[in-house]
C-alpha atoms as a PDB file:
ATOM      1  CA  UNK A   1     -28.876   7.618   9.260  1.00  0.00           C
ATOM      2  CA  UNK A   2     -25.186   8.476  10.015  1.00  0.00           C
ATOM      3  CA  UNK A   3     -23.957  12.067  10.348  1.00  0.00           C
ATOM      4  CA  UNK A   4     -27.214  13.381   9.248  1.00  0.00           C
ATOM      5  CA  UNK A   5     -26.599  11.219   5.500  1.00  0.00           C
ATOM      6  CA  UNK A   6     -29.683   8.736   4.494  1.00  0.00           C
ATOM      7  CA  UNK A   7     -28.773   5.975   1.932  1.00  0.00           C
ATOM      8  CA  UNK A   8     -32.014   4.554   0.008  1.00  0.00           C
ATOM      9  CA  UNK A   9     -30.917   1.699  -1.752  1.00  0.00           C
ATOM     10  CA  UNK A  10     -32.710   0.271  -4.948  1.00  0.00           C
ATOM     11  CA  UNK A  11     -32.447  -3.343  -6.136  1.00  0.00           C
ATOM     12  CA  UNK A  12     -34.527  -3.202  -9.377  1.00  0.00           C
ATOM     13  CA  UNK A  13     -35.790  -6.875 -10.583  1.00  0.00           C
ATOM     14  CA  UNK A  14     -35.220  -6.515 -13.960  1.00  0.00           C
ATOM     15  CA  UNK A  15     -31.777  -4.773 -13.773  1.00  0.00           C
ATOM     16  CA  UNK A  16     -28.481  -5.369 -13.454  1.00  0.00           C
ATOM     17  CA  UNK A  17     -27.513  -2.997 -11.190  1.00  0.00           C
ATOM     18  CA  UNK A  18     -27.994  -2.144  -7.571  1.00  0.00           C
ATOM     19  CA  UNK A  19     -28.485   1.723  -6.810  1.00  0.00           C
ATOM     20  CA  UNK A  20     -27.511   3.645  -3.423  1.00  0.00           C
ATOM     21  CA  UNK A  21     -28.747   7.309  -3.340  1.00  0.00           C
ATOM     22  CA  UNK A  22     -27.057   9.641  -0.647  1.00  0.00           C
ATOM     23  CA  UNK A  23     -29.062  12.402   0.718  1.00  0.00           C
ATOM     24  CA  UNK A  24     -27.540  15.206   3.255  1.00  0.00           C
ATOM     25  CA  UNK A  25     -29.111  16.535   6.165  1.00  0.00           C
ATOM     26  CA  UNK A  26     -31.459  19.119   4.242  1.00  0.00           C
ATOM     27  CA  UNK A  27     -33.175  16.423   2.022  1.00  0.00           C
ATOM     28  CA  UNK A  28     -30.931  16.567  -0.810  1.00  0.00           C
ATOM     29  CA  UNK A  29     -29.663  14.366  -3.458  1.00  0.00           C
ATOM     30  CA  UNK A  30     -25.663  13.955  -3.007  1.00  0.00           C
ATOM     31  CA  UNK A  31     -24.912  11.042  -5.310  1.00  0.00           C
ATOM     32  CA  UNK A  32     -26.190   7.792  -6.959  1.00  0.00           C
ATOM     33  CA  UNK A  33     -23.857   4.932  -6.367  1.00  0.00           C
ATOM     34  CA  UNK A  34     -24.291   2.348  -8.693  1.00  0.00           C
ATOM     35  CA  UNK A  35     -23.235  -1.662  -8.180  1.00  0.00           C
ATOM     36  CA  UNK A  36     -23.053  -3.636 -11.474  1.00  0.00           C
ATOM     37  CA  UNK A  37     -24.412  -7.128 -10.389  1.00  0.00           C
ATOM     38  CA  UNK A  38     -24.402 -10.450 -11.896  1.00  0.00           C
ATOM     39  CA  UNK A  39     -27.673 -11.377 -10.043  1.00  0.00           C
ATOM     40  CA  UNK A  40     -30.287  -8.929  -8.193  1.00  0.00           C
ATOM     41  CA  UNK A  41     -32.645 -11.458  -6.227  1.00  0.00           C
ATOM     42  CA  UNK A  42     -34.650 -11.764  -2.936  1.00  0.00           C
ATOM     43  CA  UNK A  43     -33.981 -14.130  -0.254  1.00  0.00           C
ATOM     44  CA  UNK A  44     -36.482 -16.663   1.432  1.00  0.00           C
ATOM     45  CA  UNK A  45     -36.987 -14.423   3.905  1.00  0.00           C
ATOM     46  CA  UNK A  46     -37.636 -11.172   1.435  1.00  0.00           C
ATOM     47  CA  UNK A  47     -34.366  -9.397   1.593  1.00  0.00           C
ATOM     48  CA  UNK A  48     -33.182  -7.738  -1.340  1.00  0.00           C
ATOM     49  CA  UNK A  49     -29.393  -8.479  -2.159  1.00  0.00           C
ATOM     50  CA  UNK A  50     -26.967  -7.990  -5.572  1.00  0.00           C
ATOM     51  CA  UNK A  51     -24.316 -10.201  -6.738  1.00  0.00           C
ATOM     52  CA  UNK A  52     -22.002  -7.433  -7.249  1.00  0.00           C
ATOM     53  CA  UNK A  53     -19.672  -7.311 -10.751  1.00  0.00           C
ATOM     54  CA  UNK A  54     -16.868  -4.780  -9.106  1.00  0.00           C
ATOM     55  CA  UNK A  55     -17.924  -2.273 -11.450  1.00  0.00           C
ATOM     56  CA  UNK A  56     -19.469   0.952 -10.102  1.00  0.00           C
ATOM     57  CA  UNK A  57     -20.757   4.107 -11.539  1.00  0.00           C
ATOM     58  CA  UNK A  58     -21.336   6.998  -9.585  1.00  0.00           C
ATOM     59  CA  UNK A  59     -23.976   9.821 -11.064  1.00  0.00           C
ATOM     60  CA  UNK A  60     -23.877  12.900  -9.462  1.00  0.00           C
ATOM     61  CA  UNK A  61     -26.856  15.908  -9.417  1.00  0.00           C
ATOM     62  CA  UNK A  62     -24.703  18.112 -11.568  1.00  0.00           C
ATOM     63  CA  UNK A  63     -24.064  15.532 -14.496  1.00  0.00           C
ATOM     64  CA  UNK A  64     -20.802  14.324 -13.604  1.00  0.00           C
ATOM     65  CA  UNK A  65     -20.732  10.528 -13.903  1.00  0.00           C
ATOM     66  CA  UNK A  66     -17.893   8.534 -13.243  1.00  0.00           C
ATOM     67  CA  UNK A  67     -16.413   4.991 -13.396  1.00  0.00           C
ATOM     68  CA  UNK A  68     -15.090   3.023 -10.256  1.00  0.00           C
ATOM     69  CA  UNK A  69     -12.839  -0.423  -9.546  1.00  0.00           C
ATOM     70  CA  UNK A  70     -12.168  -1.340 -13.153  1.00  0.00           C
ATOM     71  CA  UNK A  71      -9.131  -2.524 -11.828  1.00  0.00           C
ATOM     72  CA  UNK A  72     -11.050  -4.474  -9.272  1.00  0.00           C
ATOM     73  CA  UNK A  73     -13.276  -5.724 -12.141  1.00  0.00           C
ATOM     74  CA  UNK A  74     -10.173  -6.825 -14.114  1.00  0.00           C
ATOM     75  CA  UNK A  75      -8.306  -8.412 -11.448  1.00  0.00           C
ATOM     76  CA  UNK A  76     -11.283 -10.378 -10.672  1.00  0.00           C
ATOM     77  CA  UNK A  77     -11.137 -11.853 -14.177  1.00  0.00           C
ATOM     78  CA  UNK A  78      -7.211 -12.427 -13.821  1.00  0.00           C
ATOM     79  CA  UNK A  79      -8.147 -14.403 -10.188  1.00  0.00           C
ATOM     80  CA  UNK A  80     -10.563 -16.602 -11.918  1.00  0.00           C
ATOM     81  CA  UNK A  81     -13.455 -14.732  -9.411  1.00  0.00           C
ATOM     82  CA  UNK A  82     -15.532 -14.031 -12.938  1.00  0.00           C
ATOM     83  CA  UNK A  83     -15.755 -15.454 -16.095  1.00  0.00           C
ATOM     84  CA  UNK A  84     -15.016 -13.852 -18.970  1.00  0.00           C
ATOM     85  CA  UNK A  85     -18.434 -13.624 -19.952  1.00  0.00           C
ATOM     86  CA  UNK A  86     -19.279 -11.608 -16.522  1.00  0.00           C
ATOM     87  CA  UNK A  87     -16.361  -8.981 -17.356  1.00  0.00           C
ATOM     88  CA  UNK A  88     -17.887  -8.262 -20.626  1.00  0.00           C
ATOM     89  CA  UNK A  89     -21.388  -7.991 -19.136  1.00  0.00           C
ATOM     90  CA  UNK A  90     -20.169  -5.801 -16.801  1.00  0.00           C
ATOM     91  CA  UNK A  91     -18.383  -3.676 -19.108  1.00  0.00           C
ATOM     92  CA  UNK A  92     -21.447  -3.499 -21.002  1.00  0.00           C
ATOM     93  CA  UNK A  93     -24.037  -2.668 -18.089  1.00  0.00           C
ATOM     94  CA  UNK A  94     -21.723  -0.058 -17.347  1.00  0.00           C
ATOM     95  CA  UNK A  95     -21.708   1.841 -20.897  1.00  0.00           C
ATOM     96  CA  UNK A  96     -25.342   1.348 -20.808  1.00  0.00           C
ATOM     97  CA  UNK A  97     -25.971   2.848 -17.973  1.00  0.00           C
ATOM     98  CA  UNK A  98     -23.454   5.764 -18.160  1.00  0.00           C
ATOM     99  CA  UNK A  99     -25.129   6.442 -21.629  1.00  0.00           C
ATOM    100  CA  UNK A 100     -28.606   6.106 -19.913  1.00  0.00           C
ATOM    101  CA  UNK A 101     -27.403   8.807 -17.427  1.00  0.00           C
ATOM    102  CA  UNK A 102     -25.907  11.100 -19.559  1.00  0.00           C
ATOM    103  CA  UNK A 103     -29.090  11.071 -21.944  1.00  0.00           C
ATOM    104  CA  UNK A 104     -31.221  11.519 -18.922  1.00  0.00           C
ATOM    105  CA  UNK A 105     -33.510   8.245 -19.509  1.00  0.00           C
ATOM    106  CA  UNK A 106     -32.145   6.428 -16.245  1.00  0.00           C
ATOM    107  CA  UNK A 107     -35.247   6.018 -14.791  1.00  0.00           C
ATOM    108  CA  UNK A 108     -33.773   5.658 -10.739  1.00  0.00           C
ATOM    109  CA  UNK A 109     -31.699   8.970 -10.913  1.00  0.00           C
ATOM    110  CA  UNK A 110     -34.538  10.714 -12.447  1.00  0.00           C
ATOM    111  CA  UNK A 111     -36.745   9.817  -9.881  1.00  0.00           C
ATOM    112  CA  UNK A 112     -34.828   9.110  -6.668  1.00  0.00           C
ATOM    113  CA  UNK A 113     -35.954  12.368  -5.417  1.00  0.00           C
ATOM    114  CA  UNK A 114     -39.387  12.221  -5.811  1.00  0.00           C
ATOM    115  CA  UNK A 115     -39.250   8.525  -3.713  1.00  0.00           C
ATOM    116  CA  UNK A 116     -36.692   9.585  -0.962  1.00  0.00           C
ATOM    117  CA  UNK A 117     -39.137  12.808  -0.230  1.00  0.00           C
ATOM    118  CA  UNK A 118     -42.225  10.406  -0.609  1.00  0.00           C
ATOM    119  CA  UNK A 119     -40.797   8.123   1.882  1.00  0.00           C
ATOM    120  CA  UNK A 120     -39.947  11.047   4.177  1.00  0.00           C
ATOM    121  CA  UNK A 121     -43.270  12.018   4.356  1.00  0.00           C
ATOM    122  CA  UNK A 122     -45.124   9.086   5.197  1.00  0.00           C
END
């Protein structure tokens, strides 16, 4: 906890995206930062970690979504960092999840409340 913010961070097996929820001081939801990853895994020693794709998407509780560092995403591709392959994943994790937030199916944003106040009360 830093100036009275929490981050709970998600790393969902079978996606390809890492999520960061910000809460303020009175328990509530402030944004969902999301990663795009190549690879979501566990080390040997059981920590979570994401390959991360550049590409973000940041939901916030009022509906806004936005897109982040598709420069950063395209100048990877330009450096040789990703394959071509990776920038179109990317691209395409992104629209699915923005379209997956904006329906209201995203199962993380729906329920990052309920788990951050579950977790605060144990």
């Amino acid at each position: 906890m830093s100036n009275n913010y929490v981050w709970l961070q998600f790393f969902p097996s079978s996606g390809n995206f890492m999520l960061t929820a910000t809460f303020n001081a009175e328990g509530d939801l402030v944004q969902c930062y999301y990663d795009i990853a190549r690879k979501i895994s566990i080390t040997e020693n059981g920590i979570p970690y994401c390959e991360d794709l550049y590409l973000d998407v940041v939901a916030l509780p009022n509906g806004l979504i936005f897109t982040l560092d598709e420069d950063e995403l395209l100048g990877a591709l330009q450096q040789g960092k990703i394959t071509k392959e990776e920038y179109d994943h990317a691209l395409l994790e992104g629209a699915n999840l923005r379209d997956s937030l904006k329906m209201g199916t995203n199962h993380l944003m729906n329920k990052v409340q309920v788990y951050y106040d579950f977790l605060k009360s144990i």
